[in-house]
C-alpha atoms as a PDB file:
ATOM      1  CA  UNK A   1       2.434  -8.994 -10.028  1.00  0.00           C
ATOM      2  CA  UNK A   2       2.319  -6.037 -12.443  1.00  0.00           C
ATOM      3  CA  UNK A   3       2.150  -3.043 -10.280  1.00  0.00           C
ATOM      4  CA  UNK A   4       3.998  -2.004  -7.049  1.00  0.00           C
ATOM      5  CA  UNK A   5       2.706   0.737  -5.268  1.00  0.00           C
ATOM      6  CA  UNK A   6       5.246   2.553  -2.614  1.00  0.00           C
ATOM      7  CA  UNK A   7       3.974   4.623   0.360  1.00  0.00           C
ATOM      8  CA  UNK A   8       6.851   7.343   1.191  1.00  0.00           C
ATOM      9  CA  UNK A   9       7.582  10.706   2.626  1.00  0.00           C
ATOM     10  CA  UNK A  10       7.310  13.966   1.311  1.00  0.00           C
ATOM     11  CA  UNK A  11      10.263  14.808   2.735  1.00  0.00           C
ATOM     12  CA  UNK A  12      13.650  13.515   2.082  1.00  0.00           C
ATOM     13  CA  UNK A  13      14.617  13.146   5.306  1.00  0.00           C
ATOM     14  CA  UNK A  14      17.596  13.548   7.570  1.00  0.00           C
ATOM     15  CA  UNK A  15      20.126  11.013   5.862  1.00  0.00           C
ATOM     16  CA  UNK A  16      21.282  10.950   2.157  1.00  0.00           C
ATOM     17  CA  UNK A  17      20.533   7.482   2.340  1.00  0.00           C
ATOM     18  CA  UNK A  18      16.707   7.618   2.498  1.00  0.00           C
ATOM     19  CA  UNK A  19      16.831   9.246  -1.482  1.00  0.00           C
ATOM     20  CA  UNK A  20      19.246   6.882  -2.592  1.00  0.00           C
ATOM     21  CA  UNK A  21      16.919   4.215  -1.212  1.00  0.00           C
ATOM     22  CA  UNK A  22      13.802   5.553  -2.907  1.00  0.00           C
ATOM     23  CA  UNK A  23      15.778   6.470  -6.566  1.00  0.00           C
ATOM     24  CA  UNK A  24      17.331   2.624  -6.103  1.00  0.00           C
ATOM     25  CA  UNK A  25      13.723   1.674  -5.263  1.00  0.00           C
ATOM     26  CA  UNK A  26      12.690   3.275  -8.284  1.00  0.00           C
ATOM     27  CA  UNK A  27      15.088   1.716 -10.873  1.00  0.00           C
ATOM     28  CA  UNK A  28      14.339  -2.102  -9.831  1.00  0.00           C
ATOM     29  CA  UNK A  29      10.514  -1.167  -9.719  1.00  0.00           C
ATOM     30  CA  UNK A  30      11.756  -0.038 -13.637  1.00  0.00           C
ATOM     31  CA  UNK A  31      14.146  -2.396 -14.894  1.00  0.00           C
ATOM     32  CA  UNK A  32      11.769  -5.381 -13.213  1.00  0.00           C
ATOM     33  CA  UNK A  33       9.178  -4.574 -15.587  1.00  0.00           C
ATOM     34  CA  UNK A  34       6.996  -3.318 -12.633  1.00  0.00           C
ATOM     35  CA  UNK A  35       4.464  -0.689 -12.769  1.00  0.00           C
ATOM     36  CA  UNK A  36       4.932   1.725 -10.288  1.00  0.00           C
ATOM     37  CA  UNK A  37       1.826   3.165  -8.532  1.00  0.00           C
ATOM     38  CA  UNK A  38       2.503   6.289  -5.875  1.00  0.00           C
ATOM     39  CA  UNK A  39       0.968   9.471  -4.364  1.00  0.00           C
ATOM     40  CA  UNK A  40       1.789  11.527  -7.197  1.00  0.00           C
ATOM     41  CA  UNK A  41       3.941  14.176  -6.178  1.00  0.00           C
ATOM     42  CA  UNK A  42       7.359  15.433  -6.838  1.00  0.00           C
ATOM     43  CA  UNK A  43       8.405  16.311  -3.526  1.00  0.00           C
ATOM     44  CA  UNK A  44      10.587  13.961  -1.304  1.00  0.00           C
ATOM     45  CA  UNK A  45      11.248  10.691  -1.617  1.00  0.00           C
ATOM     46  CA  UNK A  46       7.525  10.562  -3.708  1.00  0.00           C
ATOM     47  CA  UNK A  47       9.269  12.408  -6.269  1.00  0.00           C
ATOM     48  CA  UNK A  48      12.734  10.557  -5.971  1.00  0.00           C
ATOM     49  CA  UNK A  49      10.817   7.534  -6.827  1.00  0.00           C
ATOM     50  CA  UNK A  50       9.282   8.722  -9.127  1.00  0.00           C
ATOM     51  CA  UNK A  51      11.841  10.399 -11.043  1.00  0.00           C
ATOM     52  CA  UNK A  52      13.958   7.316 -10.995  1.00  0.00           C
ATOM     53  CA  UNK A  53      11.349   4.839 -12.641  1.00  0.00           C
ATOM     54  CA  UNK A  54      10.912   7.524 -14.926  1.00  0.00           C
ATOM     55  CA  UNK A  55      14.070   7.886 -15.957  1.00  0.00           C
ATOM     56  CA  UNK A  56      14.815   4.107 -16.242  1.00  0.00           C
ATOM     57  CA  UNK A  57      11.913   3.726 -18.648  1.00  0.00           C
ATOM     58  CA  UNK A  58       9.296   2.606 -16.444  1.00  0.00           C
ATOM     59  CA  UNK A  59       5.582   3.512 -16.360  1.00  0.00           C
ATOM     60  CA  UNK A  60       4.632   5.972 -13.115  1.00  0.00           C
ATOM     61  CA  UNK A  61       0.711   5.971 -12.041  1.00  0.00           C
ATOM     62  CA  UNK A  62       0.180   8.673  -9.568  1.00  0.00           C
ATOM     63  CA  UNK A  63      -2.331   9.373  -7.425  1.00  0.00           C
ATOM     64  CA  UNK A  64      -3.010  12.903  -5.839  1.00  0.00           C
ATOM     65  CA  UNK A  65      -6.250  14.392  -4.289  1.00  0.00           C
ATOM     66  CA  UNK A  66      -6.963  17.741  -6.073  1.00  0.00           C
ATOM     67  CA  UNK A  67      -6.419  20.056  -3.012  1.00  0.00           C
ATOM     68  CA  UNK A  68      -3.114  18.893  -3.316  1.00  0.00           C
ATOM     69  CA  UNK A  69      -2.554  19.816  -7.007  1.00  0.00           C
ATOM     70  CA  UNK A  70      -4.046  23.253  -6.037  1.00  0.00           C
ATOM     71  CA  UNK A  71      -0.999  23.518  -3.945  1.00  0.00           C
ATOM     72  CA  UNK A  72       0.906  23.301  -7.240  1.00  0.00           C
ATOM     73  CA  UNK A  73       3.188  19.756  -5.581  1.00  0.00           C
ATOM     74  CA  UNK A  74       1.423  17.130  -8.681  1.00  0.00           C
ATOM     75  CA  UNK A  75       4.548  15.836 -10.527  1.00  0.00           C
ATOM     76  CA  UNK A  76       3.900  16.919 -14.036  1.00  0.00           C
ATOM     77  CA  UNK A  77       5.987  14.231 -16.055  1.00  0.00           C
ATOM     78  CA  UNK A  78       4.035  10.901 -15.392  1.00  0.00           C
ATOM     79  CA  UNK A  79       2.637   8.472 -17.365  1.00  0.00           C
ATOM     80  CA  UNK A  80      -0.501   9.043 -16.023  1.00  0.00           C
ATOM     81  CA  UNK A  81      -1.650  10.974 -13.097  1.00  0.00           C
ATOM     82  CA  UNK A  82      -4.854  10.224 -11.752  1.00  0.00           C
ATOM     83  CA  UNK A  83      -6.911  13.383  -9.292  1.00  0.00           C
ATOM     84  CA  UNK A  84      -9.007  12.412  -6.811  1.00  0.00           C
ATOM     85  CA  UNK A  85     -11.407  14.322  -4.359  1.00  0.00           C
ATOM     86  CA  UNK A  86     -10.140  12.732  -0.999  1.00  0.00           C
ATOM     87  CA  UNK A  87      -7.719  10.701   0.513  1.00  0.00           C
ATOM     88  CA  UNK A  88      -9.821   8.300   0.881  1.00  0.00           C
ATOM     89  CA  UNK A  89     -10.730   7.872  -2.851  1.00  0.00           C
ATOM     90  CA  UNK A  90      -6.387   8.389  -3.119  1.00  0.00           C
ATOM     91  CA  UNK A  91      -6.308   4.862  -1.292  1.00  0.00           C
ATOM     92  CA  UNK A  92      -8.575   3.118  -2.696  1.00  0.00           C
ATOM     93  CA  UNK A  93      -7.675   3.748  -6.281  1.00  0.00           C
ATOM     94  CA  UNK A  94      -3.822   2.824  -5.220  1.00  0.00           C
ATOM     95  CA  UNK A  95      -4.789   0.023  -3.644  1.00  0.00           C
ATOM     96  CA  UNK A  96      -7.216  -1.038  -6.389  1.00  0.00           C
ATOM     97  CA  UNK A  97      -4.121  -0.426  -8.866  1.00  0.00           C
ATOM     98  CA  UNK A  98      -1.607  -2.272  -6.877  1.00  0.00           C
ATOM     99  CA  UNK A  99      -0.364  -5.771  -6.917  1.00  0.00           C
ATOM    100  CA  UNK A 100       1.611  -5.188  -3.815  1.00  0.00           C
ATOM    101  CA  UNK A 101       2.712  -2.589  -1.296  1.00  0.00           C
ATOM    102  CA  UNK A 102       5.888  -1.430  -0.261  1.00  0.00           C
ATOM    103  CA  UNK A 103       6.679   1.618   2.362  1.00  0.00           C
ATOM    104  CA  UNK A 104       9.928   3.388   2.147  1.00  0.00           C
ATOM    105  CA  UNK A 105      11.021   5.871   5.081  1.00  0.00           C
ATOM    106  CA  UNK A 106       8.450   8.396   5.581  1.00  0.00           C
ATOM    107  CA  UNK A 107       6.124   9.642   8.502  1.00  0.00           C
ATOM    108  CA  UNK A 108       2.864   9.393  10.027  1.00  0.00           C
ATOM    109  CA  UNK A 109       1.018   9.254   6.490  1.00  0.00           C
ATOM    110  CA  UNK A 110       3.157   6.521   5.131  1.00  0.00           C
ATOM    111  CA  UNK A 111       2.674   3.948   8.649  1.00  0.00           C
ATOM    112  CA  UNK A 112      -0.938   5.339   8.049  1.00  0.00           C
ATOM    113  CA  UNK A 113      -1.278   3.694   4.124  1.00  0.00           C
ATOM    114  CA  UNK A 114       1.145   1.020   4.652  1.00  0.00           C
ATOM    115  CA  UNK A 115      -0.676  -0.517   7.512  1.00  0.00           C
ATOM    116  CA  UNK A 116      -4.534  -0.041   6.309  1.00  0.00           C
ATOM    117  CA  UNK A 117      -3.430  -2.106   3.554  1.00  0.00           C
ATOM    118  CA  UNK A 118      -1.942  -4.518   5.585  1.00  0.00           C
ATOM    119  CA  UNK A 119      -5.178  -4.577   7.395  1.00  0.00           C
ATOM    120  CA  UNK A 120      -6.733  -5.145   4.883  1.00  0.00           C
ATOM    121  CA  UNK A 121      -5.166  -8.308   3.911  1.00  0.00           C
ATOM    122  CA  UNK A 122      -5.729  -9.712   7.370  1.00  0.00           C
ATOM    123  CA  UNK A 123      -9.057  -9.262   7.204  1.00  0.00           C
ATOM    124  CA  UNK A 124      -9.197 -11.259   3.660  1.00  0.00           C
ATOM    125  CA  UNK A 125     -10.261  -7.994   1.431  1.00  0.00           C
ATOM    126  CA  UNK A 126      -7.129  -8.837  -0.697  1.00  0.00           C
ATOM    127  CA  UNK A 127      -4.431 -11.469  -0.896  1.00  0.00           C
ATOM    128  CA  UNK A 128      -1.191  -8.830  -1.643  1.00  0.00           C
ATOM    129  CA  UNK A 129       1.691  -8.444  -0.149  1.00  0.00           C
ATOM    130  CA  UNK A 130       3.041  -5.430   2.060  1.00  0.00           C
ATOM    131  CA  UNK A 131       6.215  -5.069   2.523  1.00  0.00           C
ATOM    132  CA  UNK A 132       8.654  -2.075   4.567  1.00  0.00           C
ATOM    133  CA  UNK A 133      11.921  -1.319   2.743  1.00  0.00           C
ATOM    134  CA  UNK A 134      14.103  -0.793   6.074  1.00  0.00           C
ATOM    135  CA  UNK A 135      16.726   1.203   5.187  1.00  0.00           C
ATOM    136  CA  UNK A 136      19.504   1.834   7.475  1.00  0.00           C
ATOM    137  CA  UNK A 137      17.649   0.202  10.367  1.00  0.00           C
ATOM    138  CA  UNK A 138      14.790   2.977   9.927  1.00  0.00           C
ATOM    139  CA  UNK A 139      11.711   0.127  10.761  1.00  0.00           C
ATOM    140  CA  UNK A 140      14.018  -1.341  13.696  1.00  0.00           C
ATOM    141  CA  UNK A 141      11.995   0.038  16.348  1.00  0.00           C
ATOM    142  CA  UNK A 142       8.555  -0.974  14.316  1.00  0.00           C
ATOM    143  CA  UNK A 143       9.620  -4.336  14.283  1.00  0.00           C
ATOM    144  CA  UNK A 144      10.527  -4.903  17.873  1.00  0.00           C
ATOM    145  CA  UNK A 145       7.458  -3.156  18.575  1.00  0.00           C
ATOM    146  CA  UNK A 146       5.089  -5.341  16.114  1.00  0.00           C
ATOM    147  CA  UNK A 147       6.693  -8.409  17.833  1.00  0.00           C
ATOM    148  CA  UNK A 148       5.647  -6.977  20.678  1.00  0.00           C
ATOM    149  CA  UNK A 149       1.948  -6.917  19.820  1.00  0.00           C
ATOM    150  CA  UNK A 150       2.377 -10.547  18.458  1.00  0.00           C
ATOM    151  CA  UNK A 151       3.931 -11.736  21.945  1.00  0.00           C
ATOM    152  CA  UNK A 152       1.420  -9.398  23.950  1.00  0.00           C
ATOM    153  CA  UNK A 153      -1.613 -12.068  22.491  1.00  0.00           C
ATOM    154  CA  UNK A 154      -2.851  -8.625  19.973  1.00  0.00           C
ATOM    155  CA  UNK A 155      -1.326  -9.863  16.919  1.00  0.00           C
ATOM    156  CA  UNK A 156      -1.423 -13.488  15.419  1.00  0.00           C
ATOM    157  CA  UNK A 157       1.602 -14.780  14.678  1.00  0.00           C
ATOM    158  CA  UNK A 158       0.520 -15.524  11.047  1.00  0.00           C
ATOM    159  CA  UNK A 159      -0.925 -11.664  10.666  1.00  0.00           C
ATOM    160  CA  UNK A 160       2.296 -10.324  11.924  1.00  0.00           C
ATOM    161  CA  UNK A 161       4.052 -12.721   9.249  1.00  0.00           C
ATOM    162  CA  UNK A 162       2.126 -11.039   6.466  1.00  0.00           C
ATOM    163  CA  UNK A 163       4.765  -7.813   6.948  1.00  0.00           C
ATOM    164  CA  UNK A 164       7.937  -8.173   5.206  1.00  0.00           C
ATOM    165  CA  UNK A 165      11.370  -6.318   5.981  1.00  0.00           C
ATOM    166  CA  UNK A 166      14.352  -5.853   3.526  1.00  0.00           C
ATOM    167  CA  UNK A 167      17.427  -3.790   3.226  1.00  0.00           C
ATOM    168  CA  UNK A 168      17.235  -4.009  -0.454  1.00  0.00           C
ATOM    169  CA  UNK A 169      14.035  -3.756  -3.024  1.00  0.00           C
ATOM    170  CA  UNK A 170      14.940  -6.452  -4.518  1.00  0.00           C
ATOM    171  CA  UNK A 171      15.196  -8.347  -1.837  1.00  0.00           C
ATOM    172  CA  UNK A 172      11.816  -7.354  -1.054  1.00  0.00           C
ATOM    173  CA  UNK A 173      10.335  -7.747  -4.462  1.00  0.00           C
ATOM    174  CA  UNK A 174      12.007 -11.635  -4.171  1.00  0.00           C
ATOM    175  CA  UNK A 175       9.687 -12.029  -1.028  1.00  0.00           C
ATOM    176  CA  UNK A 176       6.496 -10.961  -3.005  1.00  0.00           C
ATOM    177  CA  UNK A 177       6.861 -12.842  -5.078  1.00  0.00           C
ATOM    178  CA  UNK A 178       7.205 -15.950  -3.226  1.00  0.00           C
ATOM    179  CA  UNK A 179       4.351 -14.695  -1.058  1.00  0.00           C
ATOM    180  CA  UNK A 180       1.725 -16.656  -0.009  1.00  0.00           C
ATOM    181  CA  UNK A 181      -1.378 -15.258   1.618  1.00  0.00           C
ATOM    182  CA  UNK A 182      -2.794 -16.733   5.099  1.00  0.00           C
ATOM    183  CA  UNK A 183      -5.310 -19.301   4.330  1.00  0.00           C
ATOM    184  CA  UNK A 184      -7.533 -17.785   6.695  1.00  0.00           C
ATOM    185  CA  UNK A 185      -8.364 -14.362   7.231  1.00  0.00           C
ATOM    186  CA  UNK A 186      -8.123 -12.650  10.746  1.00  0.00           C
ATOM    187  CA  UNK A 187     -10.990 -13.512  13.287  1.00  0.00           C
ATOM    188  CA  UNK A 188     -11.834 -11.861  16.585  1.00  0.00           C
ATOM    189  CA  UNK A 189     -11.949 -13.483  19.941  1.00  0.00           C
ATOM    190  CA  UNK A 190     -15.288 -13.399  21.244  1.00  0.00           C
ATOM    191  CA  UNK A 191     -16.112 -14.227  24.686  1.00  0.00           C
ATOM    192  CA  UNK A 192     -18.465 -16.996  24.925  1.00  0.00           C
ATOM    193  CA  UNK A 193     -21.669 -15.356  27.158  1.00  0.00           C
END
């Protein structure tokens, strides 16, 4: 692994813990000689991050569609910041720039990036990990509900595996890199006609 790309709000949310989170997030991303790879802006957590790699002497590669540098939010102080027309073409380049895949707290965009990737690597189109950082039991509720899916027959055991949950990045980052891919990718259950 070489790059770590982290999905996160753009808010900083309703604890103090969620920022120290994302600036400790940051560092180890930094002082692990990790690459970080992000959304590209300096608000919330996104710029937390950001600032905190930075500031430990890491590289930062953001990512921002243009209509959101027109809203003047583009974090200015990056190694290199890369502008995009869509969010589509925002994915893709993350996930093309990414070694792995780690969501911090954040909202509807961040389950949104977090688990299209994840899909992805069901479905075979790459063999990366994904990862949630679950800080101060924020991903509790996911993960009951994800077991859920598993024990409701709508998730394969071995799919639902691929997810990883850790208090601490680098507990995390000690799980990718141990990681190892399903052998198979995801197949669908056809009914035999």
């Amino acid at each position: 692994m070489k790059s770590l790309c982290i999905f996160c709000g753009s808010s900083h949310g309703a604890i103090e813990e969620y920022g120290q989170a994302a600036a400790a997030t940051g560092r180890v991303i930094a002082e692990q000689g990790y690459r970080l790879v992000y959304g590209g802006a300096k608000v919330g957590l996104m710029g937390t991050v950001a600032d905190a790699a930075l500031a430990a002497g890491g590289e930062v590669i953001g990512v921002l569609p243009e209509s959101l540098q027109e809203k003047e939010i583009g974090h200015q102080g990056l190694s290199e910041l890369h502008l995009v027309g869509s969010m589509h073409e925002r994915k893709a380049l993350m996930a093309d720039l990414s070694d792995g895949f780690i969501a911090l707290p954040g909202g509807v965009g961040t389950l949104e990036e977090i688990f299209e990737v994840w899909t992805w690597g069901q479905l075979g189109y790459h063999q990366k990990p994904c990862g949630f950082l679950n800080v101060e039991g924020y991903y509790d509720h996911l993960i009951a509900f994800l077991d859920h899916q598993t024990q409701e027959g709508f998730t394969k055991k071995v799919m639902r595996d691929m997810a990883m949950f850790a208090g601490t990045p680098e507990n995390l980052i000690d799980q990718f890199t141990s990681y190892t891919p399903p052998s198979s990718p995801k197949w669908i259950d056809r009914e035999e006609t």
